[in-house]
N, C-alpha and C. Protein backbone atom coordinates (compact mmCIF):
# COMPACT_ATOMS: atom_id res chain seq x y z
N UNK A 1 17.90 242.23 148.10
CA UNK A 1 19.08 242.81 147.49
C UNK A 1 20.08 243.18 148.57
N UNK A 2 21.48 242.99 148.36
CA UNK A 2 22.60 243.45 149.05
C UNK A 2 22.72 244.89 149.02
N UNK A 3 23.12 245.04 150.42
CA UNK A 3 23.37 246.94 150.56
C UNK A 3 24.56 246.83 150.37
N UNK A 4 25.36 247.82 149.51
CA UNK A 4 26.68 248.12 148.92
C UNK A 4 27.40 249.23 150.19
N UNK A 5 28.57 248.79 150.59
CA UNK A 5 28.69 249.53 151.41
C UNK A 5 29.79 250.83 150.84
N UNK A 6 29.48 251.93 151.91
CA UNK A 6 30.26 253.30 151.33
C UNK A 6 31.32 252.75 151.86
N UNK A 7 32.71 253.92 151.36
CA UNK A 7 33.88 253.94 151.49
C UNK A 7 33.66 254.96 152.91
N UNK A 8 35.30 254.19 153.72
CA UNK A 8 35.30 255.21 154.80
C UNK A 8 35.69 256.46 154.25
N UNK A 9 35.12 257.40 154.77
CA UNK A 9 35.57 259.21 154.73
C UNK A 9 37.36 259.07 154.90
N UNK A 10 37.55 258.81 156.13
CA UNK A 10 38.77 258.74 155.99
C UNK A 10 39.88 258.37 155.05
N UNK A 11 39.28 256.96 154.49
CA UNK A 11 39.94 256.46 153.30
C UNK A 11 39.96 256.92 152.00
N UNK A 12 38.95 257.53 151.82
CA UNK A 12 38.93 258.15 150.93
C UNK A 12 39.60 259.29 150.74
N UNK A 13 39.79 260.23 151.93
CA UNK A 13 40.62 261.44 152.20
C UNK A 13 42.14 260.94 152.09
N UNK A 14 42.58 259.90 152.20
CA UNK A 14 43.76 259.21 152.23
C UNK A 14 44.15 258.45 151.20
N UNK A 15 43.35 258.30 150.17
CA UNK A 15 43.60 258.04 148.40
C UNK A 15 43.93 259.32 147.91
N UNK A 16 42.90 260.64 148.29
CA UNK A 16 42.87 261.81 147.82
C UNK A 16 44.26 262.45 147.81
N UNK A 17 44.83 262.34 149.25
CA UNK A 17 46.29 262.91 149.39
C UNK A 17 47.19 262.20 148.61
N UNK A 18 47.12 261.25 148.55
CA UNK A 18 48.18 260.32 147.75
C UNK A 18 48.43 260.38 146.25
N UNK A 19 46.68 260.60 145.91
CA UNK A 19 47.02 261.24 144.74
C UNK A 19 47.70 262.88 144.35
N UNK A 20 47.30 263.72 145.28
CA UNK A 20 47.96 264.69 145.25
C UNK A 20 49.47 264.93 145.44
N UNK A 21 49.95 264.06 146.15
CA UNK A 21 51.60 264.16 146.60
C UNK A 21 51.74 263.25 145.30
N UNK A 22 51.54 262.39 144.82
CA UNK A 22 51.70 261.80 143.84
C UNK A 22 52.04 263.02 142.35
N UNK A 23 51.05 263.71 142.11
CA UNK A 23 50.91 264.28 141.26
C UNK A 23 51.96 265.64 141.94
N UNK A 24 52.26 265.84 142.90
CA UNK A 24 52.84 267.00 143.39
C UNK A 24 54.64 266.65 143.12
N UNK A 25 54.54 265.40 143.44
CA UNK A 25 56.06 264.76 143.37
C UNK A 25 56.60 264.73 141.63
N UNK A 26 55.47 264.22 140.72
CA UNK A 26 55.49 264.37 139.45
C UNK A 26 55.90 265.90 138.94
N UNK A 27 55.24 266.68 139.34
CA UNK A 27 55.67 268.32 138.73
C UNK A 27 57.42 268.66 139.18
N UNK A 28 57.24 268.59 141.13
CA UNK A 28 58.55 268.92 140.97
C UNK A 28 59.63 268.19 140.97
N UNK A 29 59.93 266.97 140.55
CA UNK A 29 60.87 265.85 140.14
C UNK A 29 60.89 265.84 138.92
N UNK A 30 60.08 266.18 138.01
CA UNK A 30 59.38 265.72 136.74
C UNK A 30 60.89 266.61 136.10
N UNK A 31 61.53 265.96 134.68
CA UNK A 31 62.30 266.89 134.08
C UNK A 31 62.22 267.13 132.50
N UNK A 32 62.75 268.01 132.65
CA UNK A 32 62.83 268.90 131.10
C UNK A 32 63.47 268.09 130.10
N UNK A 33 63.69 269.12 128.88
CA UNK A 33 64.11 268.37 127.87
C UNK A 33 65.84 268.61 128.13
N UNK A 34 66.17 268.88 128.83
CA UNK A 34 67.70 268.87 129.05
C UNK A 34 67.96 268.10 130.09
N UNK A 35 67.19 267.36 131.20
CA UNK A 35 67.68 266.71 131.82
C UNK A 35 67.51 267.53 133.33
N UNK A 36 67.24 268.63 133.56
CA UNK A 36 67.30 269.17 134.89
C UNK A 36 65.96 269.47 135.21
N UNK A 37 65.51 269.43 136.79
CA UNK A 37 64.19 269.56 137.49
C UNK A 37 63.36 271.08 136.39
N UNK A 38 62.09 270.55 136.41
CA UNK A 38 61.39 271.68 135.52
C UNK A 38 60.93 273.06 136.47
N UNK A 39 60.77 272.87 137.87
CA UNK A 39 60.74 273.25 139.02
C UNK A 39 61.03 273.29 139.60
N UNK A 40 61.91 275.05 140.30
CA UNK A 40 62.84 274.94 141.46
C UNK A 40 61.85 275.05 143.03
N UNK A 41 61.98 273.86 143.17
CA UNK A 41 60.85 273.64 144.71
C UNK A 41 61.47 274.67 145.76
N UNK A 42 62.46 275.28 146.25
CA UNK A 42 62.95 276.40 147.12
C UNK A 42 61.83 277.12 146.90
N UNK A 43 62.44 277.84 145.28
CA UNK A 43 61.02 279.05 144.71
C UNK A 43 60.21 278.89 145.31
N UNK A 44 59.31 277.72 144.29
CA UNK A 44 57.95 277.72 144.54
C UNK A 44 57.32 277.83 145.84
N UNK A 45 58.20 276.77 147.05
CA UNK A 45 57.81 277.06 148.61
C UNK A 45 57.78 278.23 149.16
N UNK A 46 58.74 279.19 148.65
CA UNK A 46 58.90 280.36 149.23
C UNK A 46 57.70 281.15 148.67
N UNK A 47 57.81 281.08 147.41
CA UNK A 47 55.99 281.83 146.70
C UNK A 47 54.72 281.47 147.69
N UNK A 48 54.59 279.97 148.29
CA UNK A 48 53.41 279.65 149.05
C UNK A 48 53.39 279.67 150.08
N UNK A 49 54.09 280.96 150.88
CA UNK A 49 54.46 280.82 152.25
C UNK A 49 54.13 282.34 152.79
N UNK A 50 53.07 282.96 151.82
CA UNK A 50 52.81 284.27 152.27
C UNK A 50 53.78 285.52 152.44
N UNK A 51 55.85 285.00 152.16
CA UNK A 51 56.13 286.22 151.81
C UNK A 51 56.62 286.25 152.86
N UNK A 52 56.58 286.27 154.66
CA UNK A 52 56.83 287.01 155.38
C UNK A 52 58.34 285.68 155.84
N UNK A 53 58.74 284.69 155.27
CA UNK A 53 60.06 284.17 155.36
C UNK A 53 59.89 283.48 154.38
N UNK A 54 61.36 282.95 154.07
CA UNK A 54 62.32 282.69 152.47
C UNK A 54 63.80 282.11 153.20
N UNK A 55 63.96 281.37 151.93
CA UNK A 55 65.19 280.24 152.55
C UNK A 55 65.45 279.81 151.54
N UNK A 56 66.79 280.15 151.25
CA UNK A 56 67.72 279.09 149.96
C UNK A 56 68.86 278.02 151.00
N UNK A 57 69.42 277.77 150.37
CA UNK A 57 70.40 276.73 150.52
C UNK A 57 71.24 276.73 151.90
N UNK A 58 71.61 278.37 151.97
CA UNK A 58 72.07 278.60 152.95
C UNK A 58 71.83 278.86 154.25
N UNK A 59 70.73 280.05 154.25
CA UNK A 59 70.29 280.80 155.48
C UNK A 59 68.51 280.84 155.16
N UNK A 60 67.87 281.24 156.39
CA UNK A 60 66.40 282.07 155.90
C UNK A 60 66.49 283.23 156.17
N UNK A 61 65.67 283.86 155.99
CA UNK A 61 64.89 284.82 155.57
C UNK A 61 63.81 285.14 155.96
N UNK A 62 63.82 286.57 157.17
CA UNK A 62 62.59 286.50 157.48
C UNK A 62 62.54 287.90 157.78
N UNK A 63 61.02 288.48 157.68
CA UNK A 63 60.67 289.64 158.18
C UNK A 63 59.96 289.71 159.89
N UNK A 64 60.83 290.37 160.76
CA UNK A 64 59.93 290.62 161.88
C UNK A 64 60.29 291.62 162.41
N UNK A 65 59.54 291.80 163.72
CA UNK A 65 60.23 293.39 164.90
C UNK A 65 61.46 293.60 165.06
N UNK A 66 61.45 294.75 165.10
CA UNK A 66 62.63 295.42 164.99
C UNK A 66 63.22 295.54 166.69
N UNK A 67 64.12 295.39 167.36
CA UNK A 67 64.22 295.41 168.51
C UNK A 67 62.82 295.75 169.16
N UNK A 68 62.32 294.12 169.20
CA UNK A 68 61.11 294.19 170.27
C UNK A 68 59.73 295.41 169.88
N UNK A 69 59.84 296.05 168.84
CA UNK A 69 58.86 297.05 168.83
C UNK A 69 57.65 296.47 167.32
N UNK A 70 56.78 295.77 167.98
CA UNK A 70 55.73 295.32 166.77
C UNK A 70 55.78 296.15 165.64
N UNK A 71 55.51 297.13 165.93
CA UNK A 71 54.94 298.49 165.05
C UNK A 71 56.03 298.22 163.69
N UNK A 72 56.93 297.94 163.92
CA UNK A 72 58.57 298.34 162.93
C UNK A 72 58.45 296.86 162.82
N UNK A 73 59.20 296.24 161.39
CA UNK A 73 59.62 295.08 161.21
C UNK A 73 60.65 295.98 160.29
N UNK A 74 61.90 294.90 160.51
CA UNK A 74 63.31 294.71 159.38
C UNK A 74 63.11 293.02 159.08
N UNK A 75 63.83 293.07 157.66
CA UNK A 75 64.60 292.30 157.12
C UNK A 75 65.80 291.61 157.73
N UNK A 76 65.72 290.40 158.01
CA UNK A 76 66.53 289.87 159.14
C UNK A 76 67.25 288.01 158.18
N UNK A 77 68.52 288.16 158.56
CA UNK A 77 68.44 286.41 157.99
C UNK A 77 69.03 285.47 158.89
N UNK A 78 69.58 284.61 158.89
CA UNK A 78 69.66 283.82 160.07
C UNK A 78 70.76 282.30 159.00
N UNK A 79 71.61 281.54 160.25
CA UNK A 79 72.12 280.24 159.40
C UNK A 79 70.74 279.50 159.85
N UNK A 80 70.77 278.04 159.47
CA UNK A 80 69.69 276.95 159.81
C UNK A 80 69.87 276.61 161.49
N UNK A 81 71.00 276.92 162.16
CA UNK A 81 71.11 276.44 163.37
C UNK A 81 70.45 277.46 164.36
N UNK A 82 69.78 279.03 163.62
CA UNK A 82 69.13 280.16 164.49
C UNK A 82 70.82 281.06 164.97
N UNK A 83 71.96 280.91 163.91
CA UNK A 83 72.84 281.73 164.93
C UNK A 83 73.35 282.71 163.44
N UNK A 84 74.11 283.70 164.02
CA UNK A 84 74.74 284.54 163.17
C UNK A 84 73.31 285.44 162.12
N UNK A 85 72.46 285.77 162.92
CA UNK A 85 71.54 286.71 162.85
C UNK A 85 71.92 287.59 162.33
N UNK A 86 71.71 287.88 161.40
CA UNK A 86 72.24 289.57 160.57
C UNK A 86 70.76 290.37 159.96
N UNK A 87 71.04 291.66 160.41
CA UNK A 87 69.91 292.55 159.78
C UNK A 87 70.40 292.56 158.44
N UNK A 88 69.43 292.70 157.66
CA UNK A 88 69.80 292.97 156.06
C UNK A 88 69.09 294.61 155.76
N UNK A 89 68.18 294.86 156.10
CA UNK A 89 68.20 295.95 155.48
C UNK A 89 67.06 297.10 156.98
N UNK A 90 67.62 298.25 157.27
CA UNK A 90 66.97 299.01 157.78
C UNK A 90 65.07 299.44 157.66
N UNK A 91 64.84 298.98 156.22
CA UNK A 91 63.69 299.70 155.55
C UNK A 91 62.44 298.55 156.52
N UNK A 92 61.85 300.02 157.28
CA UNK A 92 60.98 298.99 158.59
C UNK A 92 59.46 298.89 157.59
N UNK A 93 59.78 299.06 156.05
CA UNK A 93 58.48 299.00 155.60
C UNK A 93 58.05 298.07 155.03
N UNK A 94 59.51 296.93 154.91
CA UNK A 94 59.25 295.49 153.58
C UNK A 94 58.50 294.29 154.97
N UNK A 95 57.14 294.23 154.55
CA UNK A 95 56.81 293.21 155.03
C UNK A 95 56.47 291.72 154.09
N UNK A 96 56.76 291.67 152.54
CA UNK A 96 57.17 290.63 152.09
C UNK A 96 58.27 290.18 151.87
N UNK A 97 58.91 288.85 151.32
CA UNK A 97 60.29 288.37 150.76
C UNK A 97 60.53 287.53 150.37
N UNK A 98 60.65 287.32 149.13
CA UNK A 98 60.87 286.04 148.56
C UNK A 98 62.74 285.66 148.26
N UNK A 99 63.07 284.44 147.87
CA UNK A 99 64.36 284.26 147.11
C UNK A 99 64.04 283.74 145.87
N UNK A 100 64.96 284.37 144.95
CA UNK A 100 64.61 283.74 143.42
C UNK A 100 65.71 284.07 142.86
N UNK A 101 66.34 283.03 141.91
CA UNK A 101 67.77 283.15 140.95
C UNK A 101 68.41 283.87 142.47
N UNK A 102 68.71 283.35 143.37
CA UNK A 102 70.04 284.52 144.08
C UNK A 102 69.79 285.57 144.28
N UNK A 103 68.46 286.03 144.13
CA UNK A 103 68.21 287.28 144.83
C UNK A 103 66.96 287.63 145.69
N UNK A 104 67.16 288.40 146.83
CA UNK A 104 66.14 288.14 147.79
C UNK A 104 65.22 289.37 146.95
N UNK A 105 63.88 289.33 146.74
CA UNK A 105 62.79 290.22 146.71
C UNK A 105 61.63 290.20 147.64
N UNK A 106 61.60 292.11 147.35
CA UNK A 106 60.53 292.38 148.77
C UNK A 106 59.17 293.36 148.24
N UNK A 107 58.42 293.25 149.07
CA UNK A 107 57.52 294.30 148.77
C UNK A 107 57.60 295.06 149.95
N UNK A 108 57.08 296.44 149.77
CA UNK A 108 56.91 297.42 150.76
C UNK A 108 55.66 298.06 151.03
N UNK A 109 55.22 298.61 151.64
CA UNK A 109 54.49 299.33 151.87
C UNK A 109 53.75 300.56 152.74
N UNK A 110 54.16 301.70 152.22
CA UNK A 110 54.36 303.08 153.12
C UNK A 110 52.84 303.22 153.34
N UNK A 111 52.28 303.24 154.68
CA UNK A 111 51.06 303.28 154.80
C UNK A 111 50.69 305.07 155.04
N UNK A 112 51.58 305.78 155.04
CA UNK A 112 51.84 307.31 155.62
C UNK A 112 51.97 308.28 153.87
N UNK A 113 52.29 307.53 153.44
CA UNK A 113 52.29 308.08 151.75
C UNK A 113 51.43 307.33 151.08
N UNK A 114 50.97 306.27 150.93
CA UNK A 114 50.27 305.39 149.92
C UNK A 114 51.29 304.94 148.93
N UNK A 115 52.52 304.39 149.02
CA UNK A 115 53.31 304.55 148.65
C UNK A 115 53.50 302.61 148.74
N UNK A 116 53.65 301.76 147.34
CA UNK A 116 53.92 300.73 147.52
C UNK A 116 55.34 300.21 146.40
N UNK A 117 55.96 299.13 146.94
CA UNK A 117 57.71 298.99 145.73
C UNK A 117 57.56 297.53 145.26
N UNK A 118 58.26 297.32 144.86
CA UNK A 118 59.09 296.20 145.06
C UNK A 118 60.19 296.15 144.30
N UNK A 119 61.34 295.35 145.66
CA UNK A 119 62.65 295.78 145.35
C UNK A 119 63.49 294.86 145.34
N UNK A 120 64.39 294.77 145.01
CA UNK A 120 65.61 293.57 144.84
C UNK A 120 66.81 293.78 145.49
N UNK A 121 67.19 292.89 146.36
CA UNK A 121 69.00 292.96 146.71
C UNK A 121 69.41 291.65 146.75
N UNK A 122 70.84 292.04 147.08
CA UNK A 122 71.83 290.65 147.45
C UNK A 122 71.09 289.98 148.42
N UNK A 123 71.30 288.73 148.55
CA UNK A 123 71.33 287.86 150.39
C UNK A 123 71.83 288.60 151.34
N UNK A 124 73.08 289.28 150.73
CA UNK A 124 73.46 289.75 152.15
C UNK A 124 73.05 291.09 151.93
N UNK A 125 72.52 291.15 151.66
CA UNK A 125 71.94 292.81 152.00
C UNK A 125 72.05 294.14 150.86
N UNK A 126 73.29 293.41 150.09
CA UNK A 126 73.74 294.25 149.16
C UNK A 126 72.99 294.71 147.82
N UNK A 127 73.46 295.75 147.40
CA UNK A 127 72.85 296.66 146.17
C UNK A 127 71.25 296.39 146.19
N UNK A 128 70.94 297.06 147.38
CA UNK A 128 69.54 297.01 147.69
C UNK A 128 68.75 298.14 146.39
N UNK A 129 67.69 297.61 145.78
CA UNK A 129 67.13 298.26 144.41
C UNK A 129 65.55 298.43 144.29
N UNK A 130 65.37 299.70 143.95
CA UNK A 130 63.91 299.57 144.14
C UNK A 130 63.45 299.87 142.55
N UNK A 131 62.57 298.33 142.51
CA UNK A 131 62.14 298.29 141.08
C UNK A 131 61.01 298.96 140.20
N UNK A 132 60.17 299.05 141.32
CA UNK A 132 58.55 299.20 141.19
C UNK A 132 58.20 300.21 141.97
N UNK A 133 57.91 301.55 141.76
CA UNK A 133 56.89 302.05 143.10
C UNK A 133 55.69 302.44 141.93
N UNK A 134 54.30 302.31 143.08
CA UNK A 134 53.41 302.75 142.83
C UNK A 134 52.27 302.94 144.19
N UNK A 135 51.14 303.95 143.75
CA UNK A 135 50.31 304.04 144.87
C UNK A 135 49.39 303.06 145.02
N UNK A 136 49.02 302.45 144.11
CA UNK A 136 48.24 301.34 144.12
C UNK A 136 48.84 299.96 145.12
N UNK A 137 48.08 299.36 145.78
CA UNK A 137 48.37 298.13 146.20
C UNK A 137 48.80 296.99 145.70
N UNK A 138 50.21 296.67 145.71
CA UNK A 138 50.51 295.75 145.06
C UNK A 138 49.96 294.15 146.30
N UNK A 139 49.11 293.58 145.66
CA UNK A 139 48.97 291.93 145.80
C UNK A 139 50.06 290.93 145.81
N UNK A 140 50.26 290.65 144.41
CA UNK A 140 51.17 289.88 144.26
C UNK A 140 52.60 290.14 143.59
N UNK A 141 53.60 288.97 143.62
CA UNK A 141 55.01 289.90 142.74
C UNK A 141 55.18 288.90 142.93
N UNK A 142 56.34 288.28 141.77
CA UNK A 142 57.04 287.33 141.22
C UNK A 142 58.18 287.46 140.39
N UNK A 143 59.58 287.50 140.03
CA UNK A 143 60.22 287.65 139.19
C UNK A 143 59.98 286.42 137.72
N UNK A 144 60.39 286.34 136.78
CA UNK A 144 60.36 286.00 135.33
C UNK A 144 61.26 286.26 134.34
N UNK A 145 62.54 285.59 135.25
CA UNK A 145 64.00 286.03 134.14
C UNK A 145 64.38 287.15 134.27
N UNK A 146 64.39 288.22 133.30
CA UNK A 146 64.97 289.49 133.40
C UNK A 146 64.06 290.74 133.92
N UNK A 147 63.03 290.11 134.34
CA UNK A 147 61.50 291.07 134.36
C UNK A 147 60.60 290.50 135.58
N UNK A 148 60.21 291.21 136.41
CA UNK A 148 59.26 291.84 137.28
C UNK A 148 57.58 291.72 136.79
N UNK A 149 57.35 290.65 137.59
CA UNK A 149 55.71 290.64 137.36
C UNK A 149 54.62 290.67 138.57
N UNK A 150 53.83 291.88 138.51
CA UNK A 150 53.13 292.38 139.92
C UNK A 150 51.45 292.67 139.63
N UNK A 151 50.82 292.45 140.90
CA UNK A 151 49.46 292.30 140.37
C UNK A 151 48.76 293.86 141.33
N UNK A 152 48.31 294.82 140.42
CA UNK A 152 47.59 295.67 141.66
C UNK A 152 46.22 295.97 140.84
N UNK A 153 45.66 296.07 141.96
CA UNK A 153 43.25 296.42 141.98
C UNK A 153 43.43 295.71 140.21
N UNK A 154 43.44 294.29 140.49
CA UNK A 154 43.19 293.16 139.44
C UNK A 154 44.01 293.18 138.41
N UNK A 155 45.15 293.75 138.08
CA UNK A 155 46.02 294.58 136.75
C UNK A 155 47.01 293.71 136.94
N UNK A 156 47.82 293.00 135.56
CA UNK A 156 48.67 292.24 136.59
C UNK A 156 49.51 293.24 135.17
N UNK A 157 50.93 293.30 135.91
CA UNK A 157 51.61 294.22 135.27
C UNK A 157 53.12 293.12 134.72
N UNK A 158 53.80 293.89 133.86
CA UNK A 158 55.18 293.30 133.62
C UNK A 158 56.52 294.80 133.43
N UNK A 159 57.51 294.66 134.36
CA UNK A 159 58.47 295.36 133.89
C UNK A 159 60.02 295.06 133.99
N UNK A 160 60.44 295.85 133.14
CA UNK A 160 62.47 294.81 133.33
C UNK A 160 62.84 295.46 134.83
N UNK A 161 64.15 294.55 135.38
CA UNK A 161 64.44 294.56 136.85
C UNK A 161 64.66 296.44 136.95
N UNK A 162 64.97 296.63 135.29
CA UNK A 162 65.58 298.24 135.94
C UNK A 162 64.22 298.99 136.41
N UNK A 163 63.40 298.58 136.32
CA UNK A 163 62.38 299.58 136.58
C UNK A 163 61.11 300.46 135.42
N UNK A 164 61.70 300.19 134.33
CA UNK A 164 61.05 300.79 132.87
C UNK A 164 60.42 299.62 132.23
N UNK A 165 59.93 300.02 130.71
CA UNK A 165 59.34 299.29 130.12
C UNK A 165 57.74 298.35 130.87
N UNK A 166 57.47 299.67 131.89
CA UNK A 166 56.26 298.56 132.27
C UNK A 166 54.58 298.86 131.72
N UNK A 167 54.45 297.29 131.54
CA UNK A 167 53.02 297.19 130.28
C UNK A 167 52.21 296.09 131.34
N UNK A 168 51.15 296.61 130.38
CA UNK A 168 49.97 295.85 131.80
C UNK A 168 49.95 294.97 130.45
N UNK A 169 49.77 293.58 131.11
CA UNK A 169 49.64 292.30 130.34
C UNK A 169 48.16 292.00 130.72
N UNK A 170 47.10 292.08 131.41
CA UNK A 170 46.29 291.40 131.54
C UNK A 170 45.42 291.93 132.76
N UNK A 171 44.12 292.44 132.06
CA UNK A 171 42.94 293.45 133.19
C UNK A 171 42.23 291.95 134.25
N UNK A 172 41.40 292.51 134.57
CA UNK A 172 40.22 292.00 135.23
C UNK A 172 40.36 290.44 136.31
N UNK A 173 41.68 290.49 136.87
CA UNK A 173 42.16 288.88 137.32
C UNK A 173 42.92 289.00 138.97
N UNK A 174 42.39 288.17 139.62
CA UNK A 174 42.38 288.36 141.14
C UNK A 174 44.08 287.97 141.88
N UNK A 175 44.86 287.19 140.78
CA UNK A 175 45.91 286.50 141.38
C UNK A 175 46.23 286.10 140.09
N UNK A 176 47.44 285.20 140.19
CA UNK A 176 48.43 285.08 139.54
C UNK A 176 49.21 283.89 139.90
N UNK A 177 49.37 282.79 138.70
CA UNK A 177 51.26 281.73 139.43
C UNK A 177 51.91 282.20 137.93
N UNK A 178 53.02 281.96 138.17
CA UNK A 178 53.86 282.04 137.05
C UNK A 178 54.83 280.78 136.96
């Protein structure tokens, strides 16, 4: 009898990706019933990037040291060429940041109070807003239209940007996509 031979590892790892960018290209190209992308790929990249930089169209977005001192990070944005550096916001406590609909969101976290937010402003810095505080650890955060959705010790919560109306949607769950 003939020995059947295996597939290379490699090749096989190299169908695998193809199908994945394949299927990855399908979601965010893929369109709605009106004709426009069903997925804004900015978002979503910025959601899978751990938070600590964000980038729309214009500039990024990033959290780091504050003049040279680890300990402190600000909110910092930048054009694509690395010039016209602008601080956005003083608060040395937001070490997340996302962009979504035109607005940059952050999380905070006061390690001296137990004290955790999340807050909303302009790009440029403006009508900086704090949506959320609580003592619990917030995990995750995502906006959802007119409403705020955050995950703390497994709880994933929902509330409007003003800050009220917040209802726990769903116990016992480690993470979250929206």
């Amino acid at each position: 009898k003939g020995k059947r031979k295996k597939g290379s590892p490699l090749l096989i790892a190299l169908i695998c990706m193809a199908v994945v960018a394949l299927a990855a290209a399908a979601c965010i190209f893929g369109k709605g019933e009106t004709g426009k992308p069903v997925l804004d790929v900015t978002a979503q990249n910025n959601f899978n990037n751990g938070g600590i930089f964000a980038y729309d169209e214009n500039r990024l977005y990033f959290v780091a040291p504050y003049e040279g001192k680890e300990a402190e990070t600000c909110l910092y944005s930048t054009d694509y060429d690395g010039n016209d550096k602008k601080k956005l916001s003083d608060n040395k406590k937001i070490h997340k940041v996302r962009v979504l609909d035109g607005k940059l969101l952050y999380m905070t976290f006061d390690k001296d109070n137990d004290v955790n937010t999340v807050g909303m402003m302009n790009p440029d810095g403006s009508e900086d807003t704090t949506i959320v505080t609580t003592a619990d650890e917030i995990t995750a955060f995502d906006k959802d239209g007119d409403e705020i959705l955050y995950l703390t010790n497994d709880v994933l919560h929902s509330c409007s940007l003003q800050g009220d109306h917040d209802t726990i949607i769903v116990s016992d769950i480690e993470s979250f996509i929206n």
